[in-house]
Structure formats: C-alpha cells, structure tokens
N, C-alpha and C. Protein backbone atom coordinates (compact mmCIF):
# COMPACT_ATOMS: atom_id res chain seq x y z
N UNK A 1 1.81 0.58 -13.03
CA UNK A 1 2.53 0.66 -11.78
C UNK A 1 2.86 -0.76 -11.33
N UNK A 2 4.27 -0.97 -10.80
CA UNK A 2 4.35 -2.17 -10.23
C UNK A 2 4.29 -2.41 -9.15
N UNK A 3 3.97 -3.76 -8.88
CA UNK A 3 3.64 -4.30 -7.85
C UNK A 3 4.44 -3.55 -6.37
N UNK A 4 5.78 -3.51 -7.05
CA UNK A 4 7.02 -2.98 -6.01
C UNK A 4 6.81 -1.76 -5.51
N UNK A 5 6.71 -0.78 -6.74
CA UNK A 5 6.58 0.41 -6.47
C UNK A 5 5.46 0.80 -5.74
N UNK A 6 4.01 0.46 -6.29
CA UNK A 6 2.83 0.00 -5.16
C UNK A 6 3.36 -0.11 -3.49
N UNK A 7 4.04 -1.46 -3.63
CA UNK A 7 4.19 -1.96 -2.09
C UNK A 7 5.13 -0.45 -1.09
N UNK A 8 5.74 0.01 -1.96
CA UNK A 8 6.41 1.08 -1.91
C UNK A 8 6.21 2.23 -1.56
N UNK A 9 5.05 2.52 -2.16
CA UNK A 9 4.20 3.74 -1.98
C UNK A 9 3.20 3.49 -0.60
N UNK A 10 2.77 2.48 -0.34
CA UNK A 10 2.05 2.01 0.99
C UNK A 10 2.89 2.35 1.86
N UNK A 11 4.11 2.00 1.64
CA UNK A 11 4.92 1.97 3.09
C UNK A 11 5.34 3.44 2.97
N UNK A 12 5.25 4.32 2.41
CA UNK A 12 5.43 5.71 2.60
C UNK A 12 4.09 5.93 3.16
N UNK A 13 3.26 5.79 2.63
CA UNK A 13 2.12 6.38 3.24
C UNK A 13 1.36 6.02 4.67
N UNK A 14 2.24 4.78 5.22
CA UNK A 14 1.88 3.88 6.61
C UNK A 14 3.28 4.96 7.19
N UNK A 15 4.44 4.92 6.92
CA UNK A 15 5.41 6.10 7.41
C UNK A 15 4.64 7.68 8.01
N UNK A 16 4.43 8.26 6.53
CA UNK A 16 3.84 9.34 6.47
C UNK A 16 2.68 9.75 7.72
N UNK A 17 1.94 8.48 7.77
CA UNK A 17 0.89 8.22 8.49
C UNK A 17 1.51 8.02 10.13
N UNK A 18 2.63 7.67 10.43
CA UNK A 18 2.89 7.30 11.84
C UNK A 18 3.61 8.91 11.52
N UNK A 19 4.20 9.37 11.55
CA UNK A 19 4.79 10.61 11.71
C UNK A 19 3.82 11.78 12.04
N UNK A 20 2.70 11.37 11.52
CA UNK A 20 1.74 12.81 11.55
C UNK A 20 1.02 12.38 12.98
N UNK A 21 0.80 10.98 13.40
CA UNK A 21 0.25 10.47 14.34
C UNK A 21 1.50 11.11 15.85
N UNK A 22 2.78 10.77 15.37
CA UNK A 22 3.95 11.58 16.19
C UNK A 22 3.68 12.84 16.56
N UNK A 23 3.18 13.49 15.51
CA UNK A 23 3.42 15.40 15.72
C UNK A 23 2.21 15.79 16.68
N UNK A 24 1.15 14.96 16.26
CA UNK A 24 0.06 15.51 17.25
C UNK A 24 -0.43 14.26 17.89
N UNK A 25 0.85 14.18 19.40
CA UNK A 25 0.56 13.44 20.30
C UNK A 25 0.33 14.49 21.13
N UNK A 26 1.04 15.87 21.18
CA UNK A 26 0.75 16.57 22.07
C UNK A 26 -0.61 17.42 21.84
N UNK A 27 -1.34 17.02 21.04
CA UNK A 27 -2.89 17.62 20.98
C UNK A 27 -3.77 16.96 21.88
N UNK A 28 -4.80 18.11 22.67
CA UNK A 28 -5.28 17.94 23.65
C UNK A 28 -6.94 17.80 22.53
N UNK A 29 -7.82 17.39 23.66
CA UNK A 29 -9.18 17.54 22.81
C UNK A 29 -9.98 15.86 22.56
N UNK A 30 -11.23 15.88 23.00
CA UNK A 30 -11.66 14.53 22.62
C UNK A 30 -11.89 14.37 21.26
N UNK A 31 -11.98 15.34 20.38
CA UNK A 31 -12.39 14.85 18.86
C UNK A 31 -10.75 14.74 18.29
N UNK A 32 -10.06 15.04 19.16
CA UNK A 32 -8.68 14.81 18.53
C UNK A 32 -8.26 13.45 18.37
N UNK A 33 -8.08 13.07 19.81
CA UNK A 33 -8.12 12.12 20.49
C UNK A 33 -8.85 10.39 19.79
N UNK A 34 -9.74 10.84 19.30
CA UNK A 34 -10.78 10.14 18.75
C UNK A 34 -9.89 10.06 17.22
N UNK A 35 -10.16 10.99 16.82
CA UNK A 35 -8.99 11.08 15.36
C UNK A 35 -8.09 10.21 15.23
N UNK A 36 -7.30 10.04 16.43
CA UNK A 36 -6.22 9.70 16.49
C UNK A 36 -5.79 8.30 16.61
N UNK A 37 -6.75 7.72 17.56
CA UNK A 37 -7.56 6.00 17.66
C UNK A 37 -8.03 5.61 16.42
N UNK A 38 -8.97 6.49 15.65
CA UNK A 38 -9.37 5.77 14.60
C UNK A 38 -7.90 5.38 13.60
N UNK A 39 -7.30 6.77 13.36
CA UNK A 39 -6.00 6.86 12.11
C UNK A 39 -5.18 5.90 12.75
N UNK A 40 -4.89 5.62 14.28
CA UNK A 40 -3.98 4.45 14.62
C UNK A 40 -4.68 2.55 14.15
N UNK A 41 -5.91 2.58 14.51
CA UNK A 41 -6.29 1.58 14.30
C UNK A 41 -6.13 1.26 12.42
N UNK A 42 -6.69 2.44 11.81
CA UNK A 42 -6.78 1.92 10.31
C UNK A 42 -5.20 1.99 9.63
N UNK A 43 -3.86 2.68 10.60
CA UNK A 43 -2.88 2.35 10.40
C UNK A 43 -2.24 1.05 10.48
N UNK A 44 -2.74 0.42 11.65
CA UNK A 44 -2.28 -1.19 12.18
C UNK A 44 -3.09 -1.79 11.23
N UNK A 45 -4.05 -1.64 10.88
CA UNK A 45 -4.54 -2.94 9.83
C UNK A 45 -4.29 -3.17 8.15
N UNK A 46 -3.89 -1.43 7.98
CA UNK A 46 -3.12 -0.82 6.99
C UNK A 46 -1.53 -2.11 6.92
N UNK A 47 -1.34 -1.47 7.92
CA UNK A 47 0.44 -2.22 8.01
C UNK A 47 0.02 -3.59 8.09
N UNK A 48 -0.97 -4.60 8.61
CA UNK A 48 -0.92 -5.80 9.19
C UNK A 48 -1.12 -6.11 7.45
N UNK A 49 -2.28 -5.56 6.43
CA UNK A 49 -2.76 -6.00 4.66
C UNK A 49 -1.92 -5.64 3.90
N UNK A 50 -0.93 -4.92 4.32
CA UNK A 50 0.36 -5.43 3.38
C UNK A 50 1.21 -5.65 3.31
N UNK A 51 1.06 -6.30 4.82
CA UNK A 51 2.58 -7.52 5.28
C UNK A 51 2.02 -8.74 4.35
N UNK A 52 0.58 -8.94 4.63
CA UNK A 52 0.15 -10.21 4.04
C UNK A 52 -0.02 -10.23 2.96
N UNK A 53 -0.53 -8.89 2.18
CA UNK A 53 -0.54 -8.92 0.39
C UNK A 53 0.73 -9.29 0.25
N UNK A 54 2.00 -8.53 0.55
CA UNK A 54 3.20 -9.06 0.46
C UNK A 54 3.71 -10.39 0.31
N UNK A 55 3.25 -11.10 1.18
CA UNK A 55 3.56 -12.62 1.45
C UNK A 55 2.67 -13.43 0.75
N UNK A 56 0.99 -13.11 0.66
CA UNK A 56 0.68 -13.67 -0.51
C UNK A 56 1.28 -13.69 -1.95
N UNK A 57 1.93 -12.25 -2.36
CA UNK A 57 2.49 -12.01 -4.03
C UNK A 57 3.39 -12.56 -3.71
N UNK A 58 4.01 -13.00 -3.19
CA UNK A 58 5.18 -13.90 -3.40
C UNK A 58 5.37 -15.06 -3.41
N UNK A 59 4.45 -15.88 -2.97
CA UNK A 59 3.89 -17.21 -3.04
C UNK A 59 3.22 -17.67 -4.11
N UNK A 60 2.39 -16.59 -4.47
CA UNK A 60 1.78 -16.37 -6.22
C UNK A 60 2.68 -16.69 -6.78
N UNK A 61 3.46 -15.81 -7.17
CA UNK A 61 4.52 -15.78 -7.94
C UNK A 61 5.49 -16.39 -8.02
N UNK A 62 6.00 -17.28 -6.88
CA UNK A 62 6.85 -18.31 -6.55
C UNK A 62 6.25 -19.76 -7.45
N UNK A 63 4.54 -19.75 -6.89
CA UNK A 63 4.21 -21.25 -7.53
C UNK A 63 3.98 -21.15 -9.16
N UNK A 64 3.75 -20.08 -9.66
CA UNK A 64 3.16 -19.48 -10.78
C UNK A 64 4.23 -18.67 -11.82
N UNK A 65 5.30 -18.43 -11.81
CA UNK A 65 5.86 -17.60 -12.08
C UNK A 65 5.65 -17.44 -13.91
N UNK A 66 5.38 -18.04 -14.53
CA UNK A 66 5.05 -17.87 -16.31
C UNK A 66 3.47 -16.90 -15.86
N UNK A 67 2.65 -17.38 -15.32
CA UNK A 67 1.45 -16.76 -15.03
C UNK A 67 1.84 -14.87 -14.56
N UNK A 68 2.41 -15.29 -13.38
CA UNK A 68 2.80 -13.62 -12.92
C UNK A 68 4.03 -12.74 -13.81
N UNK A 69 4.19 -13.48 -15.06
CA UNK A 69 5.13 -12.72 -16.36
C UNK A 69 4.02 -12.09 -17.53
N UNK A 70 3.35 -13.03 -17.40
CA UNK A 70 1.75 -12.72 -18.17
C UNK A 70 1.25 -11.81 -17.90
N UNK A 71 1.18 -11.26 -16.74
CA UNK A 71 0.03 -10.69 -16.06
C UNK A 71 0.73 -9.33 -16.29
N UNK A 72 2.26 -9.36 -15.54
CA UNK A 72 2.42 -7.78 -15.80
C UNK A 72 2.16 -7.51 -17.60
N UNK A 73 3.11 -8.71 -18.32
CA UNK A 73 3.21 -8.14 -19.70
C UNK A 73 1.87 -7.60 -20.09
N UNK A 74 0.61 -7.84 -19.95
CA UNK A 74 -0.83 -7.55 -19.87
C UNK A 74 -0.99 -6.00 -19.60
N UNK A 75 -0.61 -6.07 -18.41
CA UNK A 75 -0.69 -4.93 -17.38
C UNK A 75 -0.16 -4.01 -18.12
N UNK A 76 1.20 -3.87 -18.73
CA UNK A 76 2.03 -2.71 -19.53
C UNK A 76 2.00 -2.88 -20.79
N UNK A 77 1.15 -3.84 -21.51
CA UNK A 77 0.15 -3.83 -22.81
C UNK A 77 -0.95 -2.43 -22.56
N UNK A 78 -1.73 -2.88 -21.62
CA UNK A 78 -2.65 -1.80 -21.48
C UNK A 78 -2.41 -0.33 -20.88
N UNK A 79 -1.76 -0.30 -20.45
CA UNK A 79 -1.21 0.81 -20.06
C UNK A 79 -0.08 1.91 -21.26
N UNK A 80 0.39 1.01 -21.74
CA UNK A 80 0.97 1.45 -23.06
C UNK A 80 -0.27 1.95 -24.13
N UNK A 81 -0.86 1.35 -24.06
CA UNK A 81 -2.41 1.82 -24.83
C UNK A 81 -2.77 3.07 -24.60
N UNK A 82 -3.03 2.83 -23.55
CA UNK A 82 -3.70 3.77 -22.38
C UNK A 82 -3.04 5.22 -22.57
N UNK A 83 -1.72 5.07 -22.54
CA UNK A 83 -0.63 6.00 -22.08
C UNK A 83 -0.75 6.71 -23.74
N UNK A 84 -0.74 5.87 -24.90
CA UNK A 84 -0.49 6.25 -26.08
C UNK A 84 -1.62 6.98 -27.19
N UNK A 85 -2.52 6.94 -25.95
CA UNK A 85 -4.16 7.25 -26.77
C UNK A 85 -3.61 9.25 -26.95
N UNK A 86 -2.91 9.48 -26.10
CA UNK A 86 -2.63 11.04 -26.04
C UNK A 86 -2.21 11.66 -27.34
C-alpha cells in the first residue's frame, strides 16, 4: 500500500468519522454524549497526526529522495513475495 493511498484512506475514515459524529448530534443521553467527546477528541488528534505525518513524508522525501525510492522498491519486493506465496 502506498503511502498516498494510506494518506487517503485516513482521510476517508476522519470524513467517515465526522459524518457519523453529524448524524447523531441529535442523540440525547449521557453515555452518548460521552461517546461523542471521546470520538471528537480522538478525531482532532486523528486529523492534527496526519497533517503532520504528511508534512513530515514530504520533507523525508524531499531531503532523501534515492532513500524514499529504496524503501518503496523494498516495500513492493516484499509484498510481491508475499502476494506470490498463493
């Protein structure tokens, strides 16, 4: 999986995650309520770690770039393995 598609799939699931937080604003109830603080808080820190993973991989990869060509080719070495053991 790449990095992109990764970053990709987070932001569906930080989406996914504010939408469901949308539908049940109109739920009444303290254990709801409570639910709802926690999933907002671990949403904001969700969204805040991969603004910054973001901005770190790109700085990686900016100063490094033969290194971060390595790494995937590695990455879809083993995975090709992986994938081919079937």
């Amino acid at each position: 999986m790449t990095n992109e598609k990764l970053t990709r799939d987070l932001r569906a699931v930080v989406t996914d995650a504010e939408d469901l937080l949308k539908a049940t604003a109109g739920q009444a109830g303290e254990r709801v309520e409570k639910a709802r603080a926690r999933a907002e808080e671990s949403l904001n820190l969700a969204r805040a770690s991969l603004q910054n993973a973001g901005t770190q991989l790109n700085e990686q990869v900016r100063q490094n770039p033969w290194t971060a060509i390595g790494v995937a080719a590695g990455a879809a070495l083993v995975l090709g393995i992986l994938l081919g053991r079937k």
